[in-house]
Each structure stands twice: as structure tokens, then as C-alpha cells.
C-alpha atoms as a PDB file:
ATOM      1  CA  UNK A   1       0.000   0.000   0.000  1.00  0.00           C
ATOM      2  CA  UNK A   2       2.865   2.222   0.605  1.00  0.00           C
ATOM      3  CA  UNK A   3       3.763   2.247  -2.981  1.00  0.00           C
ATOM      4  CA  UNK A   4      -0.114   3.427  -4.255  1.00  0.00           C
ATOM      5  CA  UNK A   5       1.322   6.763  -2.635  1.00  0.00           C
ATOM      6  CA  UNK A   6       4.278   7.089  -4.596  1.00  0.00           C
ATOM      7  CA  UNK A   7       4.639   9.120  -8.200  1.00  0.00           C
ATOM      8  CA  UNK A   8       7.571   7.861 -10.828  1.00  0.00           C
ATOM      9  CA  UNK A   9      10.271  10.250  -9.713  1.00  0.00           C
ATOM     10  CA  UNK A  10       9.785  10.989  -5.781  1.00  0.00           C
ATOM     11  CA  UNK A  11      11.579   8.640  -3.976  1.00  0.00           C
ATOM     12  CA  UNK A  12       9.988   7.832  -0.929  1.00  0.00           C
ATOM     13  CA  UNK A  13       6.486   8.890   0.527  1.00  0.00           C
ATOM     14  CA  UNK A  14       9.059   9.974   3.910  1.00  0.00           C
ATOM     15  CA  UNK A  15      10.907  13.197   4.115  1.00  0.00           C
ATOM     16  CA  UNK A  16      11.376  13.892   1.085  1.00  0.00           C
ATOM     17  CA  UNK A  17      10.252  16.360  -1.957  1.00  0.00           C
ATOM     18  CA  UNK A  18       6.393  17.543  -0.329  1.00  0.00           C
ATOM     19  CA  UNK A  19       8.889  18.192   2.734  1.00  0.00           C
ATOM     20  CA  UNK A  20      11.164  20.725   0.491  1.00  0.00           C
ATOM     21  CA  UNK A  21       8.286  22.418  -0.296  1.00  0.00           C
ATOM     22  CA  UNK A  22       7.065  23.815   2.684  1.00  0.00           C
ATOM     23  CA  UNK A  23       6.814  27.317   2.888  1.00  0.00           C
ATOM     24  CA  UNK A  24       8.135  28.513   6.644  1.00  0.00           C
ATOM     25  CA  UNK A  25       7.975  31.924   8.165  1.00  0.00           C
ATOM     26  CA  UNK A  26      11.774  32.386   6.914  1.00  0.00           C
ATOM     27  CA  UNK A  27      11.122  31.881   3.680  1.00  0.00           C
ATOM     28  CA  UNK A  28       8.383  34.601   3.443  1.00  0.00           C
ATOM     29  CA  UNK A  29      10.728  36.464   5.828  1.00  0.00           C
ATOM     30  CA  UNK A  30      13.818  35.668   3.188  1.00  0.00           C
ATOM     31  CA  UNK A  31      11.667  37.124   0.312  1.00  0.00           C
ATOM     32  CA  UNK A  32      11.057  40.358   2.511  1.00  0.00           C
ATOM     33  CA  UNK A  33      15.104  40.755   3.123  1.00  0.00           C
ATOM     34  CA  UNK A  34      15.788  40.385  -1.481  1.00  0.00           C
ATOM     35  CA  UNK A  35      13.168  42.756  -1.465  1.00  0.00           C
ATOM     36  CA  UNK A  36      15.065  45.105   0.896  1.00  0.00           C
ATOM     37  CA  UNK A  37      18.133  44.906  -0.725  1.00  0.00           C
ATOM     38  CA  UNK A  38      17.275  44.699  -4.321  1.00  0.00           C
ATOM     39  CA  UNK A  39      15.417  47.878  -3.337  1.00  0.00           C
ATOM     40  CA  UNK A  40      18.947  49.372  -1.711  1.00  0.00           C
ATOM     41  CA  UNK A  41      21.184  47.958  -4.511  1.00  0.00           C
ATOM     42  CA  UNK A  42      19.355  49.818  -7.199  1.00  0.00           C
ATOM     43  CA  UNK A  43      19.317  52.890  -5.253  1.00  0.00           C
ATOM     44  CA  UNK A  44      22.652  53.424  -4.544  1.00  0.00           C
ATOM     45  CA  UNK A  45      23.548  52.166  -7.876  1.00  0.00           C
ATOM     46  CA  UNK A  46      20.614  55.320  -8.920  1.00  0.00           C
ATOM     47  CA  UNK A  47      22.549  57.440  -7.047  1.00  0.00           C
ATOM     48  CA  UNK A  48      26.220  56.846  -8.697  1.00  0.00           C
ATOM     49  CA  UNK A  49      25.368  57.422 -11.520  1.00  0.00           C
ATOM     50  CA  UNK A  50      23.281  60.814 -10.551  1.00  0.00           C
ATOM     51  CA  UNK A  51      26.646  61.861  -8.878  1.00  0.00           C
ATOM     52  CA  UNK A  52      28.758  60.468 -12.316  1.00  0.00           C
ATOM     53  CA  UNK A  53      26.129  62.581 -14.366  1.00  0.00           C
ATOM     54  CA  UNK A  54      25.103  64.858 -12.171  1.00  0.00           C
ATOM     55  CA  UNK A  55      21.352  64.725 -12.588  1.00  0.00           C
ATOM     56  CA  UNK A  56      20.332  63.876  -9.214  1.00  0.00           C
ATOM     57  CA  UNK A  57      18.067  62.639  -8.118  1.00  0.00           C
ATOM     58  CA  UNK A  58      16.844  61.516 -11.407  1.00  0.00           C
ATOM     59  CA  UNK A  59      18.433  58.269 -11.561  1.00  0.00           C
ATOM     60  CA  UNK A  60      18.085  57.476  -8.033  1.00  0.00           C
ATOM     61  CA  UNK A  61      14.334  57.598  -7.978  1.00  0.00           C
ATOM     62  CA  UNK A  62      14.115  55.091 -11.481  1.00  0.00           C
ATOM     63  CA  UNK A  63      16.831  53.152  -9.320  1.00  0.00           C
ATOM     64  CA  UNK A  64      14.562  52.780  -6.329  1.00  0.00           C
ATOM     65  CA  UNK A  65      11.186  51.920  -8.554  1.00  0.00           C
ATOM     66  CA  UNK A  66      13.425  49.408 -10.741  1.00  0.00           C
ATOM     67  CA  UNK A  67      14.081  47.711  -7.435  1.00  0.00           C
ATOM     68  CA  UNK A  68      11.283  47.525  -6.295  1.00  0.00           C
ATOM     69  CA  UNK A  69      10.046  46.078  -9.325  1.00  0.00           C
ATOM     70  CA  UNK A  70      12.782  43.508  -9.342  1.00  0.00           C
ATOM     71  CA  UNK A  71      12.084  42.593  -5.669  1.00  0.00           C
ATOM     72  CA  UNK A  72       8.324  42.382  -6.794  1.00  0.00           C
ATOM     73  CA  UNK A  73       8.368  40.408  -9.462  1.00  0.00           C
ATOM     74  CA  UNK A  74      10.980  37.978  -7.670  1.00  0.00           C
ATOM     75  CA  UNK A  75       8.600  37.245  -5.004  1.00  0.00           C
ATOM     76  CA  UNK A  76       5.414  37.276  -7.106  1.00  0.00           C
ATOM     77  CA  UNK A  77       7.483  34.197  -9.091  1.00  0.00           C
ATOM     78  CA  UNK A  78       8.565  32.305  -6.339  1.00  0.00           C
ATOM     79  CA  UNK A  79       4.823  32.892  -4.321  1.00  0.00           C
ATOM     80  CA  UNK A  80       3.432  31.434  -7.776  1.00  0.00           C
ATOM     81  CA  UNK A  81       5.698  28.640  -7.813  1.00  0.00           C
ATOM     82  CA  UNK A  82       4.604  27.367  -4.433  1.00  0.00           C
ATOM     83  CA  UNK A  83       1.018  27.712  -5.013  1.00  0.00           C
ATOM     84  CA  UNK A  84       1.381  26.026  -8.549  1.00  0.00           C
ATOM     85  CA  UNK A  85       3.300  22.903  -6.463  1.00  0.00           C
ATOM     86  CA  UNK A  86       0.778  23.081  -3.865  1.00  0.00           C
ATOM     87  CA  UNK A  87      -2.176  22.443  -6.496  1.00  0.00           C
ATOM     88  CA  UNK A  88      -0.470  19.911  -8.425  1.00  0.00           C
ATOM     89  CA  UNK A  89       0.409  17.917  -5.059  1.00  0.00           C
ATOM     90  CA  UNK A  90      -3.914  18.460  -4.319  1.00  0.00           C
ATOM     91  CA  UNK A  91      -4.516  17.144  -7.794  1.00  0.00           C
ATOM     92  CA  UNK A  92      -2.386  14.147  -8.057  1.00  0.00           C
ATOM     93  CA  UNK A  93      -4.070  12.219  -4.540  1.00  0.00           C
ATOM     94  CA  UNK A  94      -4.384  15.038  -2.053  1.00  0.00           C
ATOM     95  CA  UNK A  95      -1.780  15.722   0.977  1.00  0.00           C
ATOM     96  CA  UNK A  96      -0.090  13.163   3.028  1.00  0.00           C
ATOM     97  CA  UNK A  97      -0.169  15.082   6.235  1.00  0.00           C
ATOM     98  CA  UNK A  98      -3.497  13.387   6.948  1.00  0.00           C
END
């Protein structure tokens, strides 16, 4: 009966690709700190290059929206990602944390 459980490809029905999956507090908590700095990285990098061309703070502003885009759209992929793996694990037989 153990083997009904298992797909081609997983392994064992133990710790070991649903348990990789999990989403914890740090992960959300991990997105939050790329966010951070991919919002800081493209602001200082906004800001060099107002001080190299002296436009400031032209480039600093489109540095701070471009990373927070960046940060965005990071998250946004890897939120989708999960929620994509957490239907197909509901669709092929439901969870084993029953």
C-alpha cells in the first residue's frame, strides 16, 4: 500500500520532496530581506550614476522603482511557484499530512 502513494520520480512517501516544499515563516521572511536589498542595490547604484552625471536625483528615484520592481516580481514568481506545487500535489491524490 505504501507504494499506491508514490509518483515515478519521488523517492519515498518519507521526508522527502512535499517536505522541500514547505513554505516557513523564513522563507516569506527571506523574500522580505531580497526585497530590501534589491530595493537598496538599485538605489545606490541610482545614485552613482546621478553623482557620475550629475542629474540627481533623477536616476536614483528610477533606481529605487526598478528595485522595487525587481524585488516584486521575484517574489510574485517564487509565491506562484509554491502555489502552482501546492495544487499539483492536491490534484495528483491530495496531501499526506493526513
Amino acid at each position: 500500500m505504501a507504494h499506491e502513494r508514490e509518483r515515478p520520480g519521488t523517492g519515498s512517501t518519507g521526508p522527502g520532496k512535499r517536505a522541500a516544499r514547505t513554505v516557513s515563516p523564513s522563507s516569506f521572511a527571506g523574500h522580505g530581506f531580497q526585497l530590501v536589498i534589491s530595493i537598496l542595490l538599485f538605489l545606490y547604484l541610482g545614485k552613482w550614476v546621478d553623482g557620475k552625471l550629475g542629474t540627481a536625483p533623477a536616476f536614483l528615484i528610477v533606481g529605487v522603482f526598478l528595485g522595487a520592481a525587481a524585488g516584486f516580481y521575484s517574489m510574485i514568481r517564487a509565491l506562484t511557484a509554491h502555489q502552482r506545487d501546492d495544487r499539483d500535489d492536491r490534484e495528483d491524490g491530495g496531501s499526506t499530512n493526513r
